[in-house]
Protein backbone atom coordinates (compact mmCIF):
# COMPACT_ATOMS: atom_id res chain seq x y z
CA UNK A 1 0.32 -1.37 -17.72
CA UNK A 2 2.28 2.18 -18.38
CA UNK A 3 2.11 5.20 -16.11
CA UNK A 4 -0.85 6.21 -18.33
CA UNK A 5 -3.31 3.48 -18.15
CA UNK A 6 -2.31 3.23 -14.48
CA UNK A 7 -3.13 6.90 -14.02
CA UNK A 8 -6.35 6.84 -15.85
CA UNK A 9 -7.34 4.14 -13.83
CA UNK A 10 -6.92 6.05 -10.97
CA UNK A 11 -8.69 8.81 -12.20
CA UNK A 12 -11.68 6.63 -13.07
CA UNK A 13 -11.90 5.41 -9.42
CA UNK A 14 -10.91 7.68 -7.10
CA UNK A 15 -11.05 11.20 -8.71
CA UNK A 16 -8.25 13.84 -10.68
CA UNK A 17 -7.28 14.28 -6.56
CA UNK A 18 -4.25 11.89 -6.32
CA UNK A 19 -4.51 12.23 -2.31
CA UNK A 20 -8.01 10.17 -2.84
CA UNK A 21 -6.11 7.23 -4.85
CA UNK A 22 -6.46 3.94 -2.51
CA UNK A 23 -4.50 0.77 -2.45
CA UNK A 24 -4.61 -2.26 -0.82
CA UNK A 25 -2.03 -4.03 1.04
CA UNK A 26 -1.47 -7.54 -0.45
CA UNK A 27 -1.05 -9.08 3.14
CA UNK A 28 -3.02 -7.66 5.60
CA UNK A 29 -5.89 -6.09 3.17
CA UNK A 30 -5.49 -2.42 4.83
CA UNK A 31 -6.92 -0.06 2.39
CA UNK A 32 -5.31 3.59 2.86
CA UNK A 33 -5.12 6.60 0.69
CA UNK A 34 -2.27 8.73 -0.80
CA UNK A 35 -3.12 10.92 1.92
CA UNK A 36 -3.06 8.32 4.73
CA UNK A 37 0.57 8.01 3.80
CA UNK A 38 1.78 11.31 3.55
CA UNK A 39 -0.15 11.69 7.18
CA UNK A 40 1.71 9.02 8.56
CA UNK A 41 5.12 10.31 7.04
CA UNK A 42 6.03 7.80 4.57
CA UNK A 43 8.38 8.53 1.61
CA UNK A 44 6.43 9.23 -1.28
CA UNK A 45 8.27 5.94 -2.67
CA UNK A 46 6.16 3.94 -0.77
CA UNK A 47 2.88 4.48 -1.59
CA UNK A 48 1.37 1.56 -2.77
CA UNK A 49 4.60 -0.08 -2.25
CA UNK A 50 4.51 -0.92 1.22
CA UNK A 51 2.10 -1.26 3.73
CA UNK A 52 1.53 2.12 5.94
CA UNK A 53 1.94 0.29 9.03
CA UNK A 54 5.53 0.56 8.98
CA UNK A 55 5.23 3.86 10.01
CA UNK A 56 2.86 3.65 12.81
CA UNK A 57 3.79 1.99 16.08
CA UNK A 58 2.52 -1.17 16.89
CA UNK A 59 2.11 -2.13 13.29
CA UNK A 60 1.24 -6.22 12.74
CA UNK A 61 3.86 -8.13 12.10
CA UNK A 62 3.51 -9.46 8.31
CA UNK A 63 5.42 -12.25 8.85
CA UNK A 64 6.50 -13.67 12.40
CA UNK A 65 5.02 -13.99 15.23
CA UNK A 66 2.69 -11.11 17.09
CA UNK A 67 0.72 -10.92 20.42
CA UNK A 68 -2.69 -11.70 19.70
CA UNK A 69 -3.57 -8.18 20.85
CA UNK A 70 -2.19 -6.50 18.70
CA UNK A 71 -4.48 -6.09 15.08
CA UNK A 72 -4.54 -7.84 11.51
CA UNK A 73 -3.57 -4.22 10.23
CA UNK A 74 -2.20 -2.20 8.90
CA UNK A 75 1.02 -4.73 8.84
CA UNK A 76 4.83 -3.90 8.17
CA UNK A 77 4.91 -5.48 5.04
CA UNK A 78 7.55 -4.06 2.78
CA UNK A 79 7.26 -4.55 -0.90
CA UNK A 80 10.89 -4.99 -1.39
CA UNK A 81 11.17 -7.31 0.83
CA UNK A 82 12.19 -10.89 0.19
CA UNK A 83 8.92 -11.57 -0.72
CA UNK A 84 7.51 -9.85 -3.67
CA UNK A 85 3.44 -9.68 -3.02
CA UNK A 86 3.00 -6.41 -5.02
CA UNK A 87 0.79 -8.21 -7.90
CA UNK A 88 0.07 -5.11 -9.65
CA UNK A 89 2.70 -4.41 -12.54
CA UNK A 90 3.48 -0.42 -13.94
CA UNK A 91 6.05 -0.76 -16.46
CA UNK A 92 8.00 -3.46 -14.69
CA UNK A 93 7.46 -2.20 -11.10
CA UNK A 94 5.36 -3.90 -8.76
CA UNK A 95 2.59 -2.14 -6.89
CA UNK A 96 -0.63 -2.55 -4.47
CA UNK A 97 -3.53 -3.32 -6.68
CA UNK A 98 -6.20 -0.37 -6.25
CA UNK A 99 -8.85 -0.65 -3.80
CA UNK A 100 -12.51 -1.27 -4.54
């Protein structure tokens, strides 16, 4: 899709407020907001890019090992990683696919 159809989607889900936009993470299934990211400090780059648990402490590892303690989100899954989860595709960028 273009920067259009993915903003009119966006629009048609969540609202003209872009801070109510919600993604979900391809590996751990967190859903946050725009504003869930900017609260946690992450670059605005990252939004829907990479999971908001790499800004939080404690975050679940998305691959490796982790304490059983610790829980199945938000993860530190990073979208540019060597693994490219991001299955949503805005003019040949890869994205978290909207939340429900």
């Amino acid at each position: 899709m273009n920067k259009e159809e993915f903003k009119e989607e966006a629009i048609k889900r969540f609202g003209e407020d872009m801070m109510n936009w919600k993604f979900i993470c391809p590996v751990c299934g967190n859903v946050a907001s725009v504003a869930d990211y900017k609260r946690v400090g992450a670059p605005e780059g990252a939004v829907a890019f990479s999971c908001i648990g790499r800004w939080m402490p404690n975050a679940y590892k998305a691959f490796g090992s982790n304490d059983k303690s610790t829980p199945k989100k938000p993860c530190d899954y990073a979208g540019g990683g060597l693994f490219g989860l991001n299955p949503m595709e805005v003019e040949g960028k890869h994205y978290f696919n909207f939340a429900d």
